[in-house]
N, C-alpha and C. Protein backbone atom coordinates (compact mmCIF):
# COMPACT_ATOMS: atom_id res chain seq x y z
N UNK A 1 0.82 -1.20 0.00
CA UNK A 1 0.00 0.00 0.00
C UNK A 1 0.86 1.26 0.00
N UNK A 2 2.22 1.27 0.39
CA UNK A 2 2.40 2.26 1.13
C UNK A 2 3.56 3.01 -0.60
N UNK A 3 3.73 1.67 -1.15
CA UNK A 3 4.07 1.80 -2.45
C UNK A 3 3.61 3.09 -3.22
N UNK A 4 1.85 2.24 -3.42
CA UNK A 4 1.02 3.28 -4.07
C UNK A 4 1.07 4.58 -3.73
N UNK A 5 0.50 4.90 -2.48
CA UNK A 5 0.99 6.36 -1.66
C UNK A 5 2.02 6.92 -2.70
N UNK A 6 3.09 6.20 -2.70
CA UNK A 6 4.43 6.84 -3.37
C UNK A 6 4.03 7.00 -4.36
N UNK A 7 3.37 6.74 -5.60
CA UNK A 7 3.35 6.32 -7.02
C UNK A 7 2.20 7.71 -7.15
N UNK A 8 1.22 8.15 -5.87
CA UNK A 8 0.61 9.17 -6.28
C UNK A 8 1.00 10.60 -5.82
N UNK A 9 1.62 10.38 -4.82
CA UNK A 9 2.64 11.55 -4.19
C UNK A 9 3.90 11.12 -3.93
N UNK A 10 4.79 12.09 -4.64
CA UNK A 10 6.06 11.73 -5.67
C UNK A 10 6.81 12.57 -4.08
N UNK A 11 6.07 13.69 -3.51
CA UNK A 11 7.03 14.45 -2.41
C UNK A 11 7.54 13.12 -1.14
N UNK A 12 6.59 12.44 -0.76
CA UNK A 12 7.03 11.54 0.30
C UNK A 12 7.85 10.50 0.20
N UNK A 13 7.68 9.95 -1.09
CA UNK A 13 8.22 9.19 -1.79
C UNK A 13 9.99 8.68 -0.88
N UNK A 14 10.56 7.78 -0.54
CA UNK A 14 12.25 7.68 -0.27
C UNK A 14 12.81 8.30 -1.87
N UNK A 15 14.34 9.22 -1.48
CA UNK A 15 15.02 9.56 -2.28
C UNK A 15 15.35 8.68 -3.54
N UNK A 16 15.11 7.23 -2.63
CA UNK A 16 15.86 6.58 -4.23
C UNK A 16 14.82 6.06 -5.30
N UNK A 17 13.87 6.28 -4.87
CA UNK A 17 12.67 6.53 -6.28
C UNK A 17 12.43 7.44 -6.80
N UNK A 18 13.20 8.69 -6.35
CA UNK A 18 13.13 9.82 -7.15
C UNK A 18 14.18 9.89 -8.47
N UNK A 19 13.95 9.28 -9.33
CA UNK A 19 14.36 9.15 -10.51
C UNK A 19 15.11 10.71 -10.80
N UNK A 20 14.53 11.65 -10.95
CA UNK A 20 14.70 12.86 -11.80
C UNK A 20 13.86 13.82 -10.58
N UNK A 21 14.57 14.54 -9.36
CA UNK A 21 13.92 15.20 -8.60
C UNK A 21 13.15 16.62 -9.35
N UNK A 22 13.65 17.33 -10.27
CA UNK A 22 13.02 18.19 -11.02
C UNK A 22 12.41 18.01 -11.81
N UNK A 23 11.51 16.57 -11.96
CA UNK A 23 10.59 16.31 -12.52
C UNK A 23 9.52 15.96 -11.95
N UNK A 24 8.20 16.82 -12.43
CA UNK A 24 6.89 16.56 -11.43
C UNK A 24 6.34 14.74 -11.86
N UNK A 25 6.17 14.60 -10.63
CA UNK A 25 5.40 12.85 -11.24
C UNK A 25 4.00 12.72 -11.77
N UNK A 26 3.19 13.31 -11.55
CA UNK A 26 1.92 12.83 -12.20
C UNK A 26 1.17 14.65 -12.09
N UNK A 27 1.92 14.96 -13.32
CA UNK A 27 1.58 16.32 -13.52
C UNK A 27 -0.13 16.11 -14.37
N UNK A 28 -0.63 16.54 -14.35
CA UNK A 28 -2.65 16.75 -14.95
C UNK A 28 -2.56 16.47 -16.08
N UNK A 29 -1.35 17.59 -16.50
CA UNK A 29 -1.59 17.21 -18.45
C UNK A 29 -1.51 15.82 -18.96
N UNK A 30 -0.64 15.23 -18.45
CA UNK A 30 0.47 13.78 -18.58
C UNK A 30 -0.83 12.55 -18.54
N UNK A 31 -1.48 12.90 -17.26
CA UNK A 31 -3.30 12.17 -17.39
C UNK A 31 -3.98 12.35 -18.08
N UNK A 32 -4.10 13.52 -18.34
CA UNK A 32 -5.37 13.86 -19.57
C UNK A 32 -4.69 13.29 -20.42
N UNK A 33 -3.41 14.20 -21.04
CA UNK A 33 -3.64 13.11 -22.33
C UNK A 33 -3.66 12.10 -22.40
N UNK A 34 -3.21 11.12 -21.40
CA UNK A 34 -3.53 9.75 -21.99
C UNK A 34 -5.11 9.42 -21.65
N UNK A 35 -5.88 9.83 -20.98
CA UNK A 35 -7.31 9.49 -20.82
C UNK A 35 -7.81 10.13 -22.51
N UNK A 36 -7.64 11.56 -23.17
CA UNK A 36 -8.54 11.70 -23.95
C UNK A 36 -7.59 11.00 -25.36
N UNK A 37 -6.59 10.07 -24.93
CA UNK A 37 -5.88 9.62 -26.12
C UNK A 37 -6.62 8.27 -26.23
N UNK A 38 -7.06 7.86 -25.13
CA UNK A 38 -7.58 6.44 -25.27
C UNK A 38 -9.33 6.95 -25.29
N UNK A 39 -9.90 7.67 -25.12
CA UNK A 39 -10.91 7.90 -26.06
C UNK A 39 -11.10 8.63 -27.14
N UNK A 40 -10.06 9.15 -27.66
CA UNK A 40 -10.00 9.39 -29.21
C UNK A 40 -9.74 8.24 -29.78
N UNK A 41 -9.35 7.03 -29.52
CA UNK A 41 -9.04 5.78 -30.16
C UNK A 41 -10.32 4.96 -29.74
N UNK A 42 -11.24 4.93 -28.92
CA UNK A 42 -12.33 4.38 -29.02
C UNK A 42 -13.09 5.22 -29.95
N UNK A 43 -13.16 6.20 -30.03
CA UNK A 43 -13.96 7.45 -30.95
C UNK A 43 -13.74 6.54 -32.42
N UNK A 44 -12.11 6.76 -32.73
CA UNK A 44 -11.90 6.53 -33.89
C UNK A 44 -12.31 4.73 -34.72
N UNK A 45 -12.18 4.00 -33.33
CA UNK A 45 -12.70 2.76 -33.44
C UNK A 45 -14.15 2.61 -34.04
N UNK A 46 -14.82 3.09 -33.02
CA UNK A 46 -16.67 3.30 -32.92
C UNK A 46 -16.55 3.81 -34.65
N UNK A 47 -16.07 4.84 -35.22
CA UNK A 47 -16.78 5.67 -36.41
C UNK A 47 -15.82 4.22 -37.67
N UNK A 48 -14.73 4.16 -37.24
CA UNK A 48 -14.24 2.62 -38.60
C UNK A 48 -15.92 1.50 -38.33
N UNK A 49 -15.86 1.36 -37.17
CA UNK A 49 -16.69 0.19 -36.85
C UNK A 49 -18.10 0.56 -37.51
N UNK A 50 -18.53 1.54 -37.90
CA UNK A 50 -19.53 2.26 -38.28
C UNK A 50 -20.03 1.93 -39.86
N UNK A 51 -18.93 1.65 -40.28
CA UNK A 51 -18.52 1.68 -42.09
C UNK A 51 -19.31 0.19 -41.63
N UNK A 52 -19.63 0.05 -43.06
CA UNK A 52 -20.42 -1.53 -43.18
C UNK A 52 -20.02 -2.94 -44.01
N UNK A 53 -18.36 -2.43 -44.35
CA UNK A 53 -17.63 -3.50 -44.83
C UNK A 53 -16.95 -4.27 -43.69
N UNK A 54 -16.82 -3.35 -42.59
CA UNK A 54 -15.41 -3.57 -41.43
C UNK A 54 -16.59 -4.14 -40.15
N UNK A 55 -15.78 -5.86 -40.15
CA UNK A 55 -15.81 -5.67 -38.82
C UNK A 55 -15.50 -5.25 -37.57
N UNK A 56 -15.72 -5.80 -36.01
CA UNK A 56 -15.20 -5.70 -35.02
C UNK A 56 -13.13 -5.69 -35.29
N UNK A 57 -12.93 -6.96 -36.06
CA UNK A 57 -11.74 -6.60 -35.88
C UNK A 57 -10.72 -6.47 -37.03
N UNK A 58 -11.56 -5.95 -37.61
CA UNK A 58 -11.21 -5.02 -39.08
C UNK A 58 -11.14 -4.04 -38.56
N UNK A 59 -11.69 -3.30 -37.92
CA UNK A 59 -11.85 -2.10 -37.18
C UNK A 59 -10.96 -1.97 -36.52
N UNK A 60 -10.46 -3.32 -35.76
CA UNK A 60 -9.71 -2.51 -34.48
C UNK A 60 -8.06 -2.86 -34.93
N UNK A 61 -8.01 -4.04 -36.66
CA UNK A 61 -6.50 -3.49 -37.10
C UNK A 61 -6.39 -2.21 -37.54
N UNK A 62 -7.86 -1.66 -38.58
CA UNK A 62 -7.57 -0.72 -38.82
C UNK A 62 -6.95 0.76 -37.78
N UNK A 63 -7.44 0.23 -36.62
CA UNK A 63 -6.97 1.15 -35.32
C UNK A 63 -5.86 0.97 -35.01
N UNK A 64 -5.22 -0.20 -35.04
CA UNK A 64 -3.28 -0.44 -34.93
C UNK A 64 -2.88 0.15 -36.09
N UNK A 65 -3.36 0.08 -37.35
CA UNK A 65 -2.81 0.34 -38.69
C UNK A 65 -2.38 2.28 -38.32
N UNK A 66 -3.51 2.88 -37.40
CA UNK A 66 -3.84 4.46 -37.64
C UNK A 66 -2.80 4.70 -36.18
N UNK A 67 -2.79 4.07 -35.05
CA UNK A 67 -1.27 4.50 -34.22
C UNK A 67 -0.10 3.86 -34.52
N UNK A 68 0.22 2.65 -35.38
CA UNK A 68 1.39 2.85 -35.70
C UNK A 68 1.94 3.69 -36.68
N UNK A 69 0.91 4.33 -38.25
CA UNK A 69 1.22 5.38 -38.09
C UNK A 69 1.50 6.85 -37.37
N UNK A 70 1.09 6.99 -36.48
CA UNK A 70 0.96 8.16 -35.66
C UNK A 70 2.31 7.67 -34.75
N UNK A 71 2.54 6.69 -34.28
CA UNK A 71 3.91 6.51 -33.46
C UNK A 71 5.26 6.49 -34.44
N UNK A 72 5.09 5.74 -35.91
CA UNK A 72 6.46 5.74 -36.05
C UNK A 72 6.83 7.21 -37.07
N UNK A 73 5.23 8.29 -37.50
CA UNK A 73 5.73 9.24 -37.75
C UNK A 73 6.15 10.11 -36.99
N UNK A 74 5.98 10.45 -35.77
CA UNK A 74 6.10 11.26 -34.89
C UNK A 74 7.29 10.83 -33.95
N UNK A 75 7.67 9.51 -33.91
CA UNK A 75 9.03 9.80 -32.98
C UNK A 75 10.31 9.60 -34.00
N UNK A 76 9.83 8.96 -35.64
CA UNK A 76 10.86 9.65 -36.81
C UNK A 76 11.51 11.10 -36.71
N UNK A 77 10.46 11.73 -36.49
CA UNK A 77 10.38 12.93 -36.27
C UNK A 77 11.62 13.61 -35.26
N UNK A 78 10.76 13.08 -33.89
CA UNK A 78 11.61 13.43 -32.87
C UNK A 78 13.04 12.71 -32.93
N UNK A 79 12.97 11.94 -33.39
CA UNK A 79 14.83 10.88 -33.16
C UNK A 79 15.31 11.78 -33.96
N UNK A 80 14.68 12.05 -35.19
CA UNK A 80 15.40 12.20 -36.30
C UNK A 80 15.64 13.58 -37.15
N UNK A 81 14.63 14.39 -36.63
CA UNK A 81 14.76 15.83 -37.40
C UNK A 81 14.47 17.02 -35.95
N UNK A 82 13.53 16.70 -34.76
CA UNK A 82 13.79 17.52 -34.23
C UNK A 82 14.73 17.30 -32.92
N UNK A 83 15.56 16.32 -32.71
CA UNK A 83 16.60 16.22 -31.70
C UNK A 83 17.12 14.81 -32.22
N UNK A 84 18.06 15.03 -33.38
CA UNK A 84 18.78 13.87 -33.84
C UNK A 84 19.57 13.02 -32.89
N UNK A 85 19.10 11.93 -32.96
CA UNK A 85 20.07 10.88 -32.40
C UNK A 85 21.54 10.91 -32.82
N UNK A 86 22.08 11.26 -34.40
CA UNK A 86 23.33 11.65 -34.48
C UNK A 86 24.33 12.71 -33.60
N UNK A 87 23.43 13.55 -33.02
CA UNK A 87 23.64 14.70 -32.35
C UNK A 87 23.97 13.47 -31.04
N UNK A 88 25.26 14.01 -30.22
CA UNK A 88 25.27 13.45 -28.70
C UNK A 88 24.72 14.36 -27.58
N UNK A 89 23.70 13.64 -27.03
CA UNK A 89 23.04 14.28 -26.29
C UNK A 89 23.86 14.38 -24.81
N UNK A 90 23.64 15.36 -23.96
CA UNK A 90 24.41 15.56 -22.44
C UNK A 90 24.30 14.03 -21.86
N UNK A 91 22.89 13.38 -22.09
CA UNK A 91 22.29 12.63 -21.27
C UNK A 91 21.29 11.92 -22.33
N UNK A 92 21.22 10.38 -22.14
CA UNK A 92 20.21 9.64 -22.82
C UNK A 92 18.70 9.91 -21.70
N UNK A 93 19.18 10.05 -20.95
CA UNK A 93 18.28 9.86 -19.93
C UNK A 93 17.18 11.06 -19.77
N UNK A 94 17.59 12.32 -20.14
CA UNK A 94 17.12 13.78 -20.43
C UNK A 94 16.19 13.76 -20.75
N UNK A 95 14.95 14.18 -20.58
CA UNK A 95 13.72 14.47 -21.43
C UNK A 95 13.51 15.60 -22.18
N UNK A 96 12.78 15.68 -23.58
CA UNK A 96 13.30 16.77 -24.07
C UNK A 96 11.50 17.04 -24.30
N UNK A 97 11.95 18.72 -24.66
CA UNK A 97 10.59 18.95 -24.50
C UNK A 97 9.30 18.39 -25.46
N UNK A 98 8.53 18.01 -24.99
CA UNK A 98 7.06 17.25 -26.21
C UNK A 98 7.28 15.98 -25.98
N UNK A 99 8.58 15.41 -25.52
CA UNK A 99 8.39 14.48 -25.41
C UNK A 99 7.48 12.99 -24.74
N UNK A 100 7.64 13.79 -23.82
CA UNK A 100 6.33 13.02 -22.78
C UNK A 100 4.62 13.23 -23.42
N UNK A 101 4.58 14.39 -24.28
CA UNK A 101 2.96 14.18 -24.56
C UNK A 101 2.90 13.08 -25.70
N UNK A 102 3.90 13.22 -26.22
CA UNK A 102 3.79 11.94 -27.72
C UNK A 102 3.82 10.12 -26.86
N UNK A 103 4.99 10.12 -26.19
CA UNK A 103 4.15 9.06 -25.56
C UNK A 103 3.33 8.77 -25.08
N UNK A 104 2.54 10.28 -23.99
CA UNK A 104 1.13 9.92 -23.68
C UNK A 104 0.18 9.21 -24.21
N UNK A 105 0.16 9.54 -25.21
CA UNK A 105 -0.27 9.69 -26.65
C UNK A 105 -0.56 7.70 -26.71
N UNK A 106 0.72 7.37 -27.18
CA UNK A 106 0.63 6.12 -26.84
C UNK A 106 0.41 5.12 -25.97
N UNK A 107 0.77 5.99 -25.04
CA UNK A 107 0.34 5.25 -23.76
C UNK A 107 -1.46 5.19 -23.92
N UNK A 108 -1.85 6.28 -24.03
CA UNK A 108 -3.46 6.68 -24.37
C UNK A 108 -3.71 5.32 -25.27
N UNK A 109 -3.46 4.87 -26.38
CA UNK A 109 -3.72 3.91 -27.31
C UNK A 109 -3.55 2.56 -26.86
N UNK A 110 -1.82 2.43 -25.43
CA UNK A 110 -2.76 1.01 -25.23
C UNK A 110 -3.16 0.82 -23.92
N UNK A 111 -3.65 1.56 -23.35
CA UNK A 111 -4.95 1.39 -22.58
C UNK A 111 -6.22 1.17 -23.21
N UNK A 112 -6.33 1.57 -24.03
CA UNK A 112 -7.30 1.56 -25.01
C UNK A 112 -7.24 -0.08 -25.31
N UNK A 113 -6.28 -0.15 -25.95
CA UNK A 113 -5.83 -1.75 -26.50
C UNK A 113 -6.08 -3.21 -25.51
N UNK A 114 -5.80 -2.47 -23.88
CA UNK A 114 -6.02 -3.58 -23.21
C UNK A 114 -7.54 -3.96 -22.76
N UNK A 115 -8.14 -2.53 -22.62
CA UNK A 115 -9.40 -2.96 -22.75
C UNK A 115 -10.29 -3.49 -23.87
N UNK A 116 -9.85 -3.40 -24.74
CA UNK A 116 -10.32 -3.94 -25.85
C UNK A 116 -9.81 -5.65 -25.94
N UNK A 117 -8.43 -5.90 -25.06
CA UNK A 117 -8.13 -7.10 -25.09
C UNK A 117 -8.94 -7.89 -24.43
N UNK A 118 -9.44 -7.29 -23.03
CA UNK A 118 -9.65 -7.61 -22.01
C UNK A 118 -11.76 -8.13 -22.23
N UNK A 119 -12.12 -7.29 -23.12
CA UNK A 119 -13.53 -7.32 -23.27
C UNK A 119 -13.83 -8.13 -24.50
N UNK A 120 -12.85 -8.07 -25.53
CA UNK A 120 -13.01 -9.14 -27.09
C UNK A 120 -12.61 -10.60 -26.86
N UNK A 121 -11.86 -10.45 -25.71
CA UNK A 121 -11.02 -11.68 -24.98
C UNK A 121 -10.14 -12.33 -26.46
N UNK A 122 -9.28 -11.49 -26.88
CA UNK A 122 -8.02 -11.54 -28.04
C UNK A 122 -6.83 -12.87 -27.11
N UNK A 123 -6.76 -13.15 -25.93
CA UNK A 123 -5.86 -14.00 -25.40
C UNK A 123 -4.74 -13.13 -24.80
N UNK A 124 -4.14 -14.41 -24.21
CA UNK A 124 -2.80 -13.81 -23.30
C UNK A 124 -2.07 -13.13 -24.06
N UNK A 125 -1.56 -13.21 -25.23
CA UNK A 125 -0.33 -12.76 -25.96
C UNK A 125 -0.27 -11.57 -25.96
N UNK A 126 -1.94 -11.15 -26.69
CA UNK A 126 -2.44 -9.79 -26.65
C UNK A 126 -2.80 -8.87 -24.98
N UNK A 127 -3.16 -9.95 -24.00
CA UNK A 127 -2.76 -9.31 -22.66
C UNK A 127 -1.56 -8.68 -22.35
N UNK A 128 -0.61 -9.40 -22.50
CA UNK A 128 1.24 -9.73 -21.86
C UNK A 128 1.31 -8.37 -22.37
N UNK A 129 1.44 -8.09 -23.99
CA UNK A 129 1.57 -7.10 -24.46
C UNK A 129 1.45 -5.43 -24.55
N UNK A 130 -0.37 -5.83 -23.95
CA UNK A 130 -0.84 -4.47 -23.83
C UNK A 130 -0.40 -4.23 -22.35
N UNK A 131 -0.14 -4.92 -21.51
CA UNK A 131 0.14 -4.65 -20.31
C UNK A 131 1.52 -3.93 -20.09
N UNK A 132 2.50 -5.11 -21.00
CA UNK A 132 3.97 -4.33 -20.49
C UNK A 132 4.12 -2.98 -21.78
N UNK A 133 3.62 -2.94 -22.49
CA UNK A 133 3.30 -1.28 -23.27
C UNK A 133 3.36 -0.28 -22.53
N UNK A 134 2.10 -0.85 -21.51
CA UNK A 134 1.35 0.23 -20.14
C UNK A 134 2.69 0.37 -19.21
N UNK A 135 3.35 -0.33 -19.03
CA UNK A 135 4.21 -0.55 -17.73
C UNK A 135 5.27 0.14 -18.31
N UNK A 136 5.74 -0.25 -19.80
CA UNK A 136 6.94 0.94 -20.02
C UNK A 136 6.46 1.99 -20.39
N UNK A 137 5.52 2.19 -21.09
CA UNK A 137 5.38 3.91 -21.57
C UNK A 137 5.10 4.77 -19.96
N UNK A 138 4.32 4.15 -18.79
CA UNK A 138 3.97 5.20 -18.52
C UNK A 138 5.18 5.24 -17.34
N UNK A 139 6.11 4.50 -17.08
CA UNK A 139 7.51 4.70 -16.60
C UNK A 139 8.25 5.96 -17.54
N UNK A 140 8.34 5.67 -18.50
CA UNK A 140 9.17 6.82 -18.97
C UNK A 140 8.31 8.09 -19.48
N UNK A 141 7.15 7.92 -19.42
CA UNK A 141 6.13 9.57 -19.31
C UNK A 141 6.72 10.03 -18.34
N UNK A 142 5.75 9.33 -16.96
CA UNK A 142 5.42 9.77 -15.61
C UNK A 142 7.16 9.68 -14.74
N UNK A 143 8.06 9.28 -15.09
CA UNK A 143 9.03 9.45 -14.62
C UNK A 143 10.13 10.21 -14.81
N UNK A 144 10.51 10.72 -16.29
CA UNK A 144 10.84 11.88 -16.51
C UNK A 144 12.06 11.03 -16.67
N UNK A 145 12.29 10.08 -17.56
CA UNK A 145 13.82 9.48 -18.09
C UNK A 145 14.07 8.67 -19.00
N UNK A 146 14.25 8.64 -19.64
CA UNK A 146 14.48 7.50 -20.80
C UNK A 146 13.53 8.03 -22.26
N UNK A 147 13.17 9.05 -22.15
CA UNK A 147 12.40 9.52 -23.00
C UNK A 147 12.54 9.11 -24.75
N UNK A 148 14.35 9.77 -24.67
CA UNK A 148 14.57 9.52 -25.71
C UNK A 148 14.70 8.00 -26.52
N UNK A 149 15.10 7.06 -25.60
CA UNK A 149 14.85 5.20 -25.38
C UNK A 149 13.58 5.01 -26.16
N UNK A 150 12.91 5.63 -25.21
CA UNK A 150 11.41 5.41 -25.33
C UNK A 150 10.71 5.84 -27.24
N UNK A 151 11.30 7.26 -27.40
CA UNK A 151 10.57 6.95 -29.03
C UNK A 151 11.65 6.27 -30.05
N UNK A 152 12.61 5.67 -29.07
CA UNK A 152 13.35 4.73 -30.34
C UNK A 152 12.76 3.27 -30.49
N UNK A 153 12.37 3.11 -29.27
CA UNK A 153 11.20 2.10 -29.28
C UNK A 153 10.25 2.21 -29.80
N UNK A 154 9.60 3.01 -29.60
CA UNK A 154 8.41 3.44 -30.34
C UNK A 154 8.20 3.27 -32.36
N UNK A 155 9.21 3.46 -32.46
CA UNK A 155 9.63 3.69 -33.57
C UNK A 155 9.76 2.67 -34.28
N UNK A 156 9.61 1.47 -33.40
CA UNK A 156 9.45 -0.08 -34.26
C UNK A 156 8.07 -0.31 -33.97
N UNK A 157 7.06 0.41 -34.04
CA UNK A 157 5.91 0.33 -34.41
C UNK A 157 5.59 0.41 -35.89
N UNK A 158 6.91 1.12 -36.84
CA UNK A 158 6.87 1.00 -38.22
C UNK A 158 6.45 -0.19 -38.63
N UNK A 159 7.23 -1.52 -38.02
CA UNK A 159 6.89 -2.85 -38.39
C UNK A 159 5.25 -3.08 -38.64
N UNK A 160 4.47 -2.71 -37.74
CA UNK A 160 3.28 -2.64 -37.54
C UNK A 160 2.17 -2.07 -38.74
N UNK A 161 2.77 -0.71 -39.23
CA UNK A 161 1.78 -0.41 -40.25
C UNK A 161 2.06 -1.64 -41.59
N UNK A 162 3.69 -2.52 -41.89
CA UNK A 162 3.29 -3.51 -42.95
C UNK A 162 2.38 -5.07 -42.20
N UNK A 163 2.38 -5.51 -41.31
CA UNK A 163 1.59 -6.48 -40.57
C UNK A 163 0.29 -6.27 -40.91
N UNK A 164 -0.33 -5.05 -40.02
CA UNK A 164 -1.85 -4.55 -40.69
C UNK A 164 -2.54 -4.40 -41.75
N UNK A 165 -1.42 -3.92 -42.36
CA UNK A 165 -1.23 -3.20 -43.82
C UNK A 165 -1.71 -4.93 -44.62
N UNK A 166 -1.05 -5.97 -44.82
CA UNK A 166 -0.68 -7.25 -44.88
C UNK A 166 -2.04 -8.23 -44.64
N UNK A 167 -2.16 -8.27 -43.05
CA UNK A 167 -3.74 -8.38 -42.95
C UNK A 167 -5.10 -7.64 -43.69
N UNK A 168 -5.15 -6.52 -43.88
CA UNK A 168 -6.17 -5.91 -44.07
C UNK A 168 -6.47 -6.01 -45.47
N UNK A 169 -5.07 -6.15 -46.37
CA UNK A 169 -5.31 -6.61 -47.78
C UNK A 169 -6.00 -7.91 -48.02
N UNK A 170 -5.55 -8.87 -47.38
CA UNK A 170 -5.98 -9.83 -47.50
C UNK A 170 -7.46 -10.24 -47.34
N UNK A 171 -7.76 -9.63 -45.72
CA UNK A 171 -8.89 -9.63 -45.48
C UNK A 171 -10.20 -8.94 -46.75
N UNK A 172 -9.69 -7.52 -47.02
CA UNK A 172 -10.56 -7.13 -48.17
C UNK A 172 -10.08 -7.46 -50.00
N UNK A 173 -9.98 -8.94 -50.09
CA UNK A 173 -9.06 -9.30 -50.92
C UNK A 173 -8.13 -8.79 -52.34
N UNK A 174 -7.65 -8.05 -51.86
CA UNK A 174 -6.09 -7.88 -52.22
C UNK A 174 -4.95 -8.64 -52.15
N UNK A 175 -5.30 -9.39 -53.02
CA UNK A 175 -3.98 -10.51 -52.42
C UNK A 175 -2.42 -10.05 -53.05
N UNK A 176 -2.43 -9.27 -54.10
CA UNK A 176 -1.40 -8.96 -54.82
C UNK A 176 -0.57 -7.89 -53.73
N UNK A 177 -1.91 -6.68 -53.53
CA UNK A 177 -1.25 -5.76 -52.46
C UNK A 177 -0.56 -6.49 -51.34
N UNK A 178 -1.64 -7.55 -50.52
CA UNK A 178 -0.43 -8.27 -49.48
C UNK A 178 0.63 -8.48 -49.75
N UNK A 179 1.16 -9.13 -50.57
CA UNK A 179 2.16 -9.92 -50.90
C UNK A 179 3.01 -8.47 -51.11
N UNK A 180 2.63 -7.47 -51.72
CA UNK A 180 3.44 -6.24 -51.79
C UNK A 180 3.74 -5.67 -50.71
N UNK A 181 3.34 -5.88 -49.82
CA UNK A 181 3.01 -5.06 -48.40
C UNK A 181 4.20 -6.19 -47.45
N UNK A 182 3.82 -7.65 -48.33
CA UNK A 182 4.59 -8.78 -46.69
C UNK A 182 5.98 -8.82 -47.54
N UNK A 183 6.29 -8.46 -48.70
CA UNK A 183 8.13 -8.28 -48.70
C UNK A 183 8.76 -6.67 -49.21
N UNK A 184 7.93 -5.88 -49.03
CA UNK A 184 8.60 -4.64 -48.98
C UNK A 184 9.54 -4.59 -48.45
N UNK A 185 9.72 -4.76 -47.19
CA UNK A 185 10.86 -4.79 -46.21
C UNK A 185 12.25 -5.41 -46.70
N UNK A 186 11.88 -6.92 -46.80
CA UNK A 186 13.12 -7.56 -47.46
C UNK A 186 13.48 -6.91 -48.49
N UNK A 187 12.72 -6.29 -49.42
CA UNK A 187 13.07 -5.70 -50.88
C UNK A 187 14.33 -4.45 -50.37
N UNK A 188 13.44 -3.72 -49.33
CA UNK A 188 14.54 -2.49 -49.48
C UNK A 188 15.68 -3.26 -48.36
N UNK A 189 15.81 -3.79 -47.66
CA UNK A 189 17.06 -4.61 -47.08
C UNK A 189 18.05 -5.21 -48.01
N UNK A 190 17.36 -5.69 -48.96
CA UNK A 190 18.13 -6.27 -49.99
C UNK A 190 18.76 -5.02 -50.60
N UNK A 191 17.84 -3.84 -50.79
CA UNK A 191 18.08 -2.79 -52.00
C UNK A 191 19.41 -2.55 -50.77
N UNK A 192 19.50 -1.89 -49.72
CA UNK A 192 20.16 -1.53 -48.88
C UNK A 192 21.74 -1.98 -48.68
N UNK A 193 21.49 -3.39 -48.96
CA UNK A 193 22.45 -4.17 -48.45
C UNK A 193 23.77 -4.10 -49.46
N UNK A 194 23.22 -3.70 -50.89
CA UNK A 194 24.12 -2.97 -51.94
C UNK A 194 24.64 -1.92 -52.14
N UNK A 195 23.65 -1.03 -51.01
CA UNK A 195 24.10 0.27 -50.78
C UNK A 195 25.61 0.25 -50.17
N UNK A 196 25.69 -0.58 -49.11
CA UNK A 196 26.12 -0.20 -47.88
C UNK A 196 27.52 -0.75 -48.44
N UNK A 197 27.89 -1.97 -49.13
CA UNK A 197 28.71 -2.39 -49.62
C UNK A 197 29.89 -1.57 -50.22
């Protein structure tokens, strides 16, 4: 119990869970967004689910298909054009600014995800998953470290838009597009691998 206490008031907390003392722990914004991030993703669910080709879980790849775009454009972004990873930072550990709302962000999506696991009953795999999502994103929101870790991770959510991408052809039969969609990857690895040579 006395844990929790700590986890909601960051002042009483022992020193050595204070990760980052000049960082507030469960600042308002950091909640909201992830509460109105995980009902903008039921929102966005409900109105796919609405269309009358898509099912239940047509709908809800098409909903992985729409945050892994939104995750691997936005921390491309951040790794890569607005605080390059080429650049050496003071500190990996540093949070830089925006950073914490873009994971909110995600974090918002899989809360979303676990309840949706939890109520479609998708299985353990899809439990394990949405759970430790929850457990790392909102460690490096609400804790104020690893930020930058965090959208490099994030950032292999790219994998994700060809998977969906892959499924969803198939499902609305496209079989040519799948097959375009399930070796893109190898194609430019291959294209790559001549590059690099």
């Amino acid at each position: 119990m006395k844990y929790f206490l700590y986890m909601l008031n960051y002042e009483i907390a022992p020193l050595e869970w204070r990760i980052n003392p000049d960082y507030p722990f469960l600042p308002v914004y950091r909640i909201a967004t992830v509460i109105v991030s995980a009902v903008f993703w039921e929102i966005f669910w409900t109105t796919l689910r609405s269309i009358p080709r898509l099912d239940d879980k047509s709908a809800t790849r098409m909903t992985a298909l729409g945050h892994a775009l939104y995750a691997s454009s936005v921390s491309c972004f951040a790794i890569f054009i607005k605080n390059p990873i080429t650049v050496l930072p003071k500190s990996y550990c540093a949070n830089q600014p925006m950073d914490d709302v873009l994971l909110c962000v995600s974090l918002g999506y899989f809360v979303w995800d676990l309840y949706k696991t939890i109520v479609e009953k998708w299985g353990m795999d899809f439990l394990i998953h949405a759970i430790m999502c929850i457990y790392t994103y909102s460690l490096i929101a609400f804790c104020g470290t690893f930020s930058r870790i965090g959208l490099i991770v994030l950032f292999f959510e790219f994998s994700t838009i060809f998977l969906q991408g892959y499924i969803l052809a198939y499902s609305f039969d496209y079989p040519i597009l799948a097959v375009l969609l399930r070796y893109f990857v190898h194609f430019v690895i291959w294209i790559l691998r001549y590059y690099h040579m």
